[in-house]
Structures are given as structure tokens and as C-alpha cells.
Protein backbone atom coordinates (compact mmCIF):
# COMPACT_ATOMS: atom_id res chain seq x y z
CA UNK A 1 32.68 -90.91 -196.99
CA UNK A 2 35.20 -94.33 -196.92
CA UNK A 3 38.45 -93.96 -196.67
CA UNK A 4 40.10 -96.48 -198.74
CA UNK A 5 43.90 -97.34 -198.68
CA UNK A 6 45.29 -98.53 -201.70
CA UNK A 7 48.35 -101.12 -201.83
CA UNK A 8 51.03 -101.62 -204.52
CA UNK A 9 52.63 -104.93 -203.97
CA UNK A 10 54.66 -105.44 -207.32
CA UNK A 11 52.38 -105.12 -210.35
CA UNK A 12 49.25 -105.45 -208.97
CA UNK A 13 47.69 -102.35 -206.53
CA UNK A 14 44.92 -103.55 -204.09
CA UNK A 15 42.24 -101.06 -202.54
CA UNK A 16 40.73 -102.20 -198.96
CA UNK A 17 38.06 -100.84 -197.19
CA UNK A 18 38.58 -98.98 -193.73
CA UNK A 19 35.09 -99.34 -192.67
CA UNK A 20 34.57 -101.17 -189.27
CA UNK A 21 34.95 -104.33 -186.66
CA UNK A 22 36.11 -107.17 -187.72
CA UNK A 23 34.36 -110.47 -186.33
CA UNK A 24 36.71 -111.06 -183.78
CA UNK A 25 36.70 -107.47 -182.24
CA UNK A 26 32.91 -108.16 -182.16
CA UNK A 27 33.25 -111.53 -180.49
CA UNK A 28 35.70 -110.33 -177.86
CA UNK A 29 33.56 -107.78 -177.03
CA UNK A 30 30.91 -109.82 -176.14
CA UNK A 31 32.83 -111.73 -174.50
CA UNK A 32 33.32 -109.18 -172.17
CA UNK A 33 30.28 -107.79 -171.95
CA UNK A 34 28.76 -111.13 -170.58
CA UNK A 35 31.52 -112.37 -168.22
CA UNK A 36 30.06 -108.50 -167.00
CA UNK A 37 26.75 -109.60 -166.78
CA UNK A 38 27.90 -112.76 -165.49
CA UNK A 39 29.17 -111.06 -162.23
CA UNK A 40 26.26 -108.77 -161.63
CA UNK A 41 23.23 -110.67 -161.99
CA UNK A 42 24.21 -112.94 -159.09
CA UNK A 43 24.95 -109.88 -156.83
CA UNK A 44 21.65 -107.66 -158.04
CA UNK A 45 19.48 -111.05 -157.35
CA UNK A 46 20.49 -111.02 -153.91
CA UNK A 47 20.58 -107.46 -153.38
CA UNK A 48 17.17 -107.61 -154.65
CA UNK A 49 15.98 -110.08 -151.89
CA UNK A 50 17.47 -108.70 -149.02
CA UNK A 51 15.77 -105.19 -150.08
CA UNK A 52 11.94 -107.46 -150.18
CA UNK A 53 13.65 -109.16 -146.31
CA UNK A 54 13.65 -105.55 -145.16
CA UNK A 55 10.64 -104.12 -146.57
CA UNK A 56 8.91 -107.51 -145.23
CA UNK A 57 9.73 -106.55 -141.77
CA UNK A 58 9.05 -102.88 -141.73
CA UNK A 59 5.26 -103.96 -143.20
CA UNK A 60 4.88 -106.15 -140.21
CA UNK A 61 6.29 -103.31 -138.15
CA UNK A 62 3.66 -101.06 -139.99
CA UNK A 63 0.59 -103.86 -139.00
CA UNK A 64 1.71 -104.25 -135.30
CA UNK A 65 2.11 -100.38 -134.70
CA UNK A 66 -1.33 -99.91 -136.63
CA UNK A 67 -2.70 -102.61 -134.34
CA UNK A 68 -2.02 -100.69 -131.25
CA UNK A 69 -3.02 -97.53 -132.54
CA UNK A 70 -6.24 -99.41 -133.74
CA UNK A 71 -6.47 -100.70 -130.58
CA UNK A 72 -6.57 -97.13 -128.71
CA UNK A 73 -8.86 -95.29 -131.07
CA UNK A 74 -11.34 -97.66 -130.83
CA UNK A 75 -11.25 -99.29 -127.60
CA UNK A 76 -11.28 -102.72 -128.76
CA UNK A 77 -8.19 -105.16 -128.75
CA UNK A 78 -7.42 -105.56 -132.26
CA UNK A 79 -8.82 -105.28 -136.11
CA UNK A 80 -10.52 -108.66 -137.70
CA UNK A 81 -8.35 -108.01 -140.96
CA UNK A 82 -5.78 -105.93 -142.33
CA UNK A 83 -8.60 -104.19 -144.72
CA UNK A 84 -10.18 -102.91 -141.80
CA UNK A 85 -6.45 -101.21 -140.76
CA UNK A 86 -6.63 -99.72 -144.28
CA UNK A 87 -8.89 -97.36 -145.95
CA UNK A 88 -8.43 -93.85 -147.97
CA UNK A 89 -7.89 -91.91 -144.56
CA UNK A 90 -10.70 -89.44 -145.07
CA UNK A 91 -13.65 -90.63 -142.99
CA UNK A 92 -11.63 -92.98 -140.66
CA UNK A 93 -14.00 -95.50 -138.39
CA UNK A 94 -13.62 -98.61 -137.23
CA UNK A 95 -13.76 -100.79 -140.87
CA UNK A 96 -11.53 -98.51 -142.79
CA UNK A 97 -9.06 -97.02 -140.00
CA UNK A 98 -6.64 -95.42 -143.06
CA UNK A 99 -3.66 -96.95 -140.66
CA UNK A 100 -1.58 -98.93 -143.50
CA UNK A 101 -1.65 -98.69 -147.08
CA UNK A 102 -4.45 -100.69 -149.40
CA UNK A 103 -1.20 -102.44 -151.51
CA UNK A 104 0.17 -104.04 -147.53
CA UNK A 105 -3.98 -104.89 -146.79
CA UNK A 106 -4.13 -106.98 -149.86
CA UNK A 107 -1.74 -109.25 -148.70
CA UNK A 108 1.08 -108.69 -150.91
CA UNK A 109 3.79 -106.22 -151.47
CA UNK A 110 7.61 -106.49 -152.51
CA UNK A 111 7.60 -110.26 -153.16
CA UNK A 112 6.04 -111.24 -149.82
CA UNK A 113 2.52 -112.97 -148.61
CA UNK A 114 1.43 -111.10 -145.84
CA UNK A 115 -0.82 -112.98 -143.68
CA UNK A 116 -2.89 -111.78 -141.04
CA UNK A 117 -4.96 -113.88 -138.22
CA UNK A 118 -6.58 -113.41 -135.48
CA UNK A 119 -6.49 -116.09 -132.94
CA UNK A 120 -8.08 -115.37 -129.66
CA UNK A 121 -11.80 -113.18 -129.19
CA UNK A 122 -13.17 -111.52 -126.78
CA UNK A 123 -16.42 -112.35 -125.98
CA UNK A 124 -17.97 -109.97 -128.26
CA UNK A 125 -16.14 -111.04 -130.66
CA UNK A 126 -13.58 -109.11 -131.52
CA UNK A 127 -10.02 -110.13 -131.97
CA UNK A 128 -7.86 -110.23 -128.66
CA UNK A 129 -4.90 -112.08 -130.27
CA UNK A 130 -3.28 -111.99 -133.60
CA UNK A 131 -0.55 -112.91 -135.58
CA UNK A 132 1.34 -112.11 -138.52
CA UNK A 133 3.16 -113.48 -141.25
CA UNK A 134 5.28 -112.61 -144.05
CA UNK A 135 6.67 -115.46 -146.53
CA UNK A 136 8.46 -115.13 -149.93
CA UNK A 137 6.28 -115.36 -153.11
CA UNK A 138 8.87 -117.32 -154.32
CA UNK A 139 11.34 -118.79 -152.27
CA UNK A 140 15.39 -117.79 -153.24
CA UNK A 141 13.61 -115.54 -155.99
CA UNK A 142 11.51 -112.62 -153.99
CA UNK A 143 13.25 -113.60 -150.31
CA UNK A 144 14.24 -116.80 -148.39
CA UNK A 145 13.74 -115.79 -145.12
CA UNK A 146 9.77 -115.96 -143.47
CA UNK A 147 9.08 -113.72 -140.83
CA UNK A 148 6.25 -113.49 -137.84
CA UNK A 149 4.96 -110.99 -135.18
CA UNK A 150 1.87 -111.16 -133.09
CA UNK A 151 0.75 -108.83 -130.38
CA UNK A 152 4.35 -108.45 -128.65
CA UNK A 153 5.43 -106.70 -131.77
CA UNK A 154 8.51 -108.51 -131.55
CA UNK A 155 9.62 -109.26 -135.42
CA UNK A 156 10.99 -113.37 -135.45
CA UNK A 157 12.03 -114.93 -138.13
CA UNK A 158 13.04 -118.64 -139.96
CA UNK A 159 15.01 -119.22 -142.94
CA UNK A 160 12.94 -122.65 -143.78
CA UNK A 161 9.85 -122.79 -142.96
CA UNK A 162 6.82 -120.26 -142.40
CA UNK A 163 8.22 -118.13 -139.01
CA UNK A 164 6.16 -118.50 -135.64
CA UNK A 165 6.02 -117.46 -131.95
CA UNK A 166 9.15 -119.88 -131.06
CA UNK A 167 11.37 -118.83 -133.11
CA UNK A 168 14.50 -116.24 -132.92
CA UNK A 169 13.45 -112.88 -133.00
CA UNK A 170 15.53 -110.63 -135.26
CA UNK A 171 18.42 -108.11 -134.25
């Protein structure tokens, strides 16, 4: 039920309605709420990226550990692709080790294009080299750093361009 307040101002009595906001409480408000949001979204974009920069390098830390694992179960130097590191983990062989996960052997996980390639053989073929890389999806969106590892499994990255043997390795 409305509560209404009734006014006597000389002959005449007035009745107003108690009943909510007015326009300007509204617009205030709002106001508030997106000089808020204003502050935030900035800082939970970046937060974001620097959470898909860390889970980039502990996925190439995943594929150069599973390399070397690879590596000693089946006495060759190194897998052909990352789908041969992956696999369900039941019947492990050579083609489906079960070593990563299948989302990291597609090729992409939390904003970032892993690439594997192997760049030396052995002469029967098999991979005695490799390297790895891991790039944004979308550059100052999903990450702005690109990363790299190969064989050394030391992690090196670049904030410009796609990361390779040369450059700084990370601390």
C-alpha cells in the first residue's frame, strides 16, 4: 500500500505520492555504476592476459617435459606432432602417448596458437629437433607476449614478433 502525504497550503490541500526514485537519483546512480565499470574493465582485461601469458608457458613446459618423457619410453628422439604426445591414456604407444591433454594437441588453449615443428630427423625419420611456439590469438586481446622452446626446454620469449631460439629466455 502507498503512503501518500497530504499538504494544506492555504485553501487548497495537495496529496503526493511517496512511491520511488526520482530521475536524477536514477541518473546519478548510473553514473556511478559506470565510472565503476570504467575502472575495472581495464584492470580485468589485463589480468585476463597475463593469466593466458602464464598458462602459455606452463603448456610449453607441459610439451617439452612430455618430449623427454616421449623420448625415454620409446627410444626415439622426439614425437612428429603434438597428437602423437596426446591420446586418452589407456592403451599408451607410440601415436597416442596420453602425455598432454587433447585441448593443448589441437593447437589452441587459453587464447594462444600453439605450434609445434620438428626441424631436424634422424635418418629413420623421426624427429631429432623441435621447436615450439605459443602466440596470442589475438594480439593485446588473449596476450601480447609470443613465447618459444625447443629441445633445451628453456622457455624465451618476444613481446613483438613470433619468439625464437635468439631471443631472452624468461625469469
Amino acid at each position: 500500500m502507498m503512503k501518500t502525504l497530504k499538504f494544506k497550503s492555504g485553501l487548497q490541500t495537495t496529496t503526493r505520492r511517496n512511491g520511488g526514485f526520482s530521475l536524477i537519483e536514477l541518473l546519478i546512480v548510473v553514473a556511478v555504476i559506470l565510472v565503476i565499470a570504467a575502472i575495472a574493465i581495464p584492470n580485468y582485461m589485463k589480468s585476463k592476459m597475463r593469466a593466458n601469458e602464464a598458462s602459455a608457458v606452463q603448456n610449453l613446459r607441459n610439451v617439452a617435459t612430455a618430449e623427454l618423457v616421449y623420448s625415454t619410453t620409446y627410444g626415439v628422439d622426439f614425437s612428429s606432432t603434438l597428437l602423437q604426445l596426446s591420446g586418452n591414456g589407456i592403451n599408451p604407444d607410440q601415436n597416442h602417448a596420453g602425455l598432454i591433454d587433447e585441448i593443448l594437441a589441437s593447437g589452441v588453449k587459453s587464447g594462444y596458437v600453439i605450434t609445434y615443428t620438428p626441424v631436424t630427423f634422424d635418418p629413420q625419420g623421426n624427429p631429432s629437433t623441435y621447436s615450439v611456439t605459443a602466440d596470442p590469438q589475438t594480439p593485446g586481446t588473449t596476450g601480447s607476449r609470443h613465447y618459444y622452446t625447443d629441445q633445451s626446454c628453456v622457455i624465451r620469449w618476444n613481446d613483438n614478433v613470433q619468439a625464437g631460439a635468439t631471443d631472452p629466455p624468461i625469469n
